[in-house]
Protein backbone atom coordinates (compact mmCIF):
# COMPACT_ATOMS: atom_id res chain seq x y z
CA UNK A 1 -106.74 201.71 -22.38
CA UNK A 2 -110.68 201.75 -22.07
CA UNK A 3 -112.56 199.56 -23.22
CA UNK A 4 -114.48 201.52 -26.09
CA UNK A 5 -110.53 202.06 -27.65
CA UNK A 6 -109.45 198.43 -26.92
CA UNK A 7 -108.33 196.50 -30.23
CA UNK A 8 -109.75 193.26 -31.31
CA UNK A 9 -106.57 191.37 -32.50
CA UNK A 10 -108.66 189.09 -34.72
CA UNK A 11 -105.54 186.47 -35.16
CA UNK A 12 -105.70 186.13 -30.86
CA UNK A 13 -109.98 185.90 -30.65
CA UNK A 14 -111.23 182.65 -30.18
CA UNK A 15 -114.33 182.92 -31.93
CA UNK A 16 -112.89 184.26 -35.14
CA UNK A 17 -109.83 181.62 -35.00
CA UNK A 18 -112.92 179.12 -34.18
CA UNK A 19 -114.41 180.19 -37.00
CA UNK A 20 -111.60 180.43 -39.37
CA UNK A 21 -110.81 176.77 -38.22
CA UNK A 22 -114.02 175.52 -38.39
CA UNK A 23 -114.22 176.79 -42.55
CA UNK A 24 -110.96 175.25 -43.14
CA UNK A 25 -111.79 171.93 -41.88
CA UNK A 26 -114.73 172.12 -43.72
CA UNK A 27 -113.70 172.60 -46.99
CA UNK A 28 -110.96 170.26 -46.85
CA UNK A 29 -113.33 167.68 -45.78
CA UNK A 30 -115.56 168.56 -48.67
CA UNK A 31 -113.10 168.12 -51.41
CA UNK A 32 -112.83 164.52 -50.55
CA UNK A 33 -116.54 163.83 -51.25
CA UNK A 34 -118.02 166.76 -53.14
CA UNK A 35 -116.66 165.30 -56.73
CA UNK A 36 -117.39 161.62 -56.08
CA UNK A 37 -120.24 161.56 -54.59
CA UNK A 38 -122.05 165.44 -55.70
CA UNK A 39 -122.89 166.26 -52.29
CA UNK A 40 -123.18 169.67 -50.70
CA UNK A 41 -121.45 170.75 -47.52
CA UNK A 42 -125.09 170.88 -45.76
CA UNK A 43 -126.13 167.38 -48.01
CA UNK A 44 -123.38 165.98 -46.42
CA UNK A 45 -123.91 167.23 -43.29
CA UNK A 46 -127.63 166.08 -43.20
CA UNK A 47 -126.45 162.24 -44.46
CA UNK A 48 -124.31 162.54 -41.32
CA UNK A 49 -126.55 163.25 -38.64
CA UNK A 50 -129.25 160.96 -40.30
CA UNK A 51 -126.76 158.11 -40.35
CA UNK A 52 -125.73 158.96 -36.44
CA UNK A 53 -128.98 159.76 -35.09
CA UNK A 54 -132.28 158.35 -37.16
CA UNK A 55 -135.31 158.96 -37.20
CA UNK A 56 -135.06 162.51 -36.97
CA UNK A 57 -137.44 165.16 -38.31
CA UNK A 58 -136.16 167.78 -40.23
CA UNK A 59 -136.11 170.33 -37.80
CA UNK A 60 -134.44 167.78 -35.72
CA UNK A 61 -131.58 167.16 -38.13
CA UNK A 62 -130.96 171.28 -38.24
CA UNK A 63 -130.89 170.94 -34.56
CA UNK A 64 -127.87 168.91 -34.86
CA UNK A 65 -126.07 170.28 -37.42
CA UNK A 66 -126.60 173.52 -36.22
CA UNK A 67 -128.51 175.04 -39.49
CA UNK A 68 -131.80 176.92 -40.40
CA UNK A 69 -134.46 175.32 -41.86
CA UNK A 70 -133.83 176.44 -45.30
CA UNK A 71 -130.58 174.98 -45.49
CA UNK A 72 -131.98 171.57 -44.45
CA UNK A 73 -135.08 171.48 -45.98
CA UNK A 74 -133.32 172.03 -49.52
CA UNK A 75 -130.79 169.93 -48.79
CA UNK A 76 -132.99 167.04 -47.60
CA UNK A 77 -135.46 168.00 -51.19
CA UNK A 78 -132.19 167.26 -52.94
CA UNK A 79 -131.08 163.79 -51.35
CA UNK A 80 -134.82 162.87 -51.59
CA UNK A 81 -134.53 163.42 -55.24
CA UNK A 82 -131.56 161.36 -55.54
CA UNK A 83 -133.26 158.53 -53.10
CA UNK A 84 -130.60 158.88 -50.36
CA UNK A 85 -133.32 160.01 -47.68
CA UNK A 86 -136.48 158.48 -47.10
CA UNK A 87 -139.33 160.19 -45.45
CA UNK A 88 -141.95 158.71 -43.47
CA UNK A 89 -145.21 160.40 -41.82
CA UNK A 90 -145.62 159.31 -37.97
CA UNK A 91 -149.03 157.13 -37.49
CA UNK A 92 -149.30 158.80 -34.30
CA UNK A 93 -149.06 162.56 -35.89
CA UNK A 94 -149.73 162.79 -39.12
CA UNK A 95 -148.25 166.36 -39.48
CA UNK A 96 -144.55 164.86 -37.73
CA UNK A 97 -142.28 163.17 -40.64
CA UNK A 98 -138.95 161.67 -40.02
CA UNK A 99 -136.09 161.15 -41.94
CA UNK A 100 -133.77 158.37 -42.72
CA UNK A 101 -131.17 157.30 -45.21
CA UNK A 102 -132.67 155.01 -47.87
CA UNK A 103 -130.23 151.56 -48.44
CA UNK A 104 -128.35 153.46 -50.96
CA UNK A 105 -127.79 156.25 -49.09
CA UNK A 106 -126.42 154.12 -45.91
CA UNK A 107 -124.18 152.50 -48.70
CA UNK A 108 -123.42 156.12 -49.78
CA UNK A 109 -123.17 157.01 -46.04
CA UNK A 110 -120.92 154.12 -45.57
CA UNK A 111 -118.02 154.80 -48.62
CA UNK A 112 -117.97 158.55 -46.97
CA UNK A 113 -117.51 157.70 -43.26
CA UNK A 114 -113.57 156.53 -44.12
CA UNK A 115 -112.71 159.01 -45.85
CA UNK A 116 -113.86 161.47 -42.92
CA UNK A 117 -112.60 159.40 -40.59
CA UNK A 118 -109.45 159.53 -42.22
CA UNK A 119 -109.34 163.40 -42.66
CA UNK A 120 -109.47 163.47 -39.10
CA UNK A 121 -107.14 161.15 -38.72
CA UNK A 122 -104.60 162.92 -40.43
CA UNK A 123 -105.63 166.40 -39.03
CA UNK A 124 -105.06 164.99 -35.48
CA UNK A 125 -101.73 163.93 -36.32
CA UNK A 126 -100.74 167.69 -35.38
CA UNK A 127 -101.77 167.04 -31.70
CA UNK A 128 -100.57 164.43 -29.72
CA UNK A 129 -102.51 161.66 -27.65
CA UNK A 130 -102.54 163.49 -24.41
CA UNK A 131 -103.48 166.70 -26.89
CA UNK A 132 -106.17 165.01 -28.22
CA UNK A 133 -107.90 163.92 -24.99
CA UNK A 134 -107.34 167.69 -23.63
CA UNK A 135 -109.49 169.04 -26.49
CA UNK A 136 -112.16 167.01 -26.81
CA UNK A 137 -112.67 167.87 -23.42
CA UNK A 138 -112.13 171.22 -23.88
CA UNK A 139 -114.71 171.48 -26.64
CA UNK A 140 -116.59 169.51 -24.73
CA UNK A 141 -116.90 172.64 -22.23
CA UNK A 142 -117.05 174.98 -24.83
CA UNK A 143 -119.99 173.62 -26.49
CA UNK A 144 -121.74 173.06 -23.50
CA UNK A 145 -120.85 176.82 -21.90
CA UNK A 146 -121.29 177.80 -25.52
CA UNK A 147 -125.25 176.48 -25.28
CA UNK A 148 -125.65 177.99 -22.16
CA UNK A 149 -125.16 181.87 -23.67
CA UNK A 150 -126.98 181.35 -26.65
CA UNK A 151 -130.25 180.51 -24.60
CA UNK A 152 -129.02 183.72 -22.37
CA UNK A 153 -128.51 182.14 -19.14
C-alpha cells in the first residue's frame, strides 16, 4: 500500500490517543475544582504554574502551560479580579510585570493541590510502580523530542 492510500487508524495514533487522553484527564480534574472554587481549566492552570514557578511574567506562565496569550492574559484579568494573582512591575524594566499568587490565592492554591494530587493518585492506580517510573520517563523523552520538532530541528 503507498503511502498517499495508507489509513490513519485514529484509535492506534499516538498523537490523537495523546490527545484524547490528555482531554479526559483534564476534565476529570476540572470537575473536582471548577464548582468549589469557580475556576477555569486555563485559571487553574495559570494558579498552577504561578504556585510552581513564581515570579513569572505572563508570557512566561503561557510558556509553561503551553497556551497563547489570550488564554492567559484573560485568565490572569480574571484571578486578578478575584485577588488570587498579584502583579508587580520590575524596578529594573518598567515595561516587564510578573505574576504571583496573592495570600489567598496560595491558600486557594493550597486546598486544590490535594485534590489534584489525589486525582493522580487514583489515575495511577491503573499502572503499576515499575509502570509508573517507565512513563514518566517515557514522557520525559517525548516532551523533550516533542520540543525538538516544534522548533524544526
Amino acid at each position: 500500500m503507498s503511502n498517499a492510500l495508507q489509513a490513519l487508524e485514529l484509535e492506534k495514533f499516538l498523537p490523537y490517543r495523546l490527545s484524547i487522553l490528555a482531554q479526559l484527564v483534564s476534565e476529570s480534574l476540572h470537575d473536582l475544582y471548577a464548582a468549589p472554587f469557580g475556576l477555569s481549566v486555563t485559571q487553574w492552570r495559570v494558579m498552577a504554574a504561578l504556585g510552581r514557578f513564581a515570579p513569572l511574567t505572563a508570557s512566561e506562565v503561557g510558556q509553561q502551560i503551553v497556551m497563547d496569550k489570550v488564554a492567559v492574559s484573560r485568565a490572569v484579568a480574571g484571578l486578578m479580579k478575584r485577588d488570587l494573582v498579584e502583579r508587580a512591575t520590575d524596578l529594573s524594566d518598567r515595561r516587564r510585570a510578573s505574576l504571583r499568587l496573592s495570600a489567598k490565592g496560595r491558600a486557594m492554591h493550597a486546598r486544590i493541590v490535594p485534590l489534584a494530587l489525589g486525582y493522580e493518585a487514583e489515575l495511577c492506580q491503573a499502572l503499576s510502580p515499575e509502570e509508573r517510573e517507565t512513563l514518566n520517563g517515557l514522557c520525559d523523552r517525548l516532551f523533550a523530542h516533542a520540543k525538538l520538532l516544534r522548533k524544526g530541528v
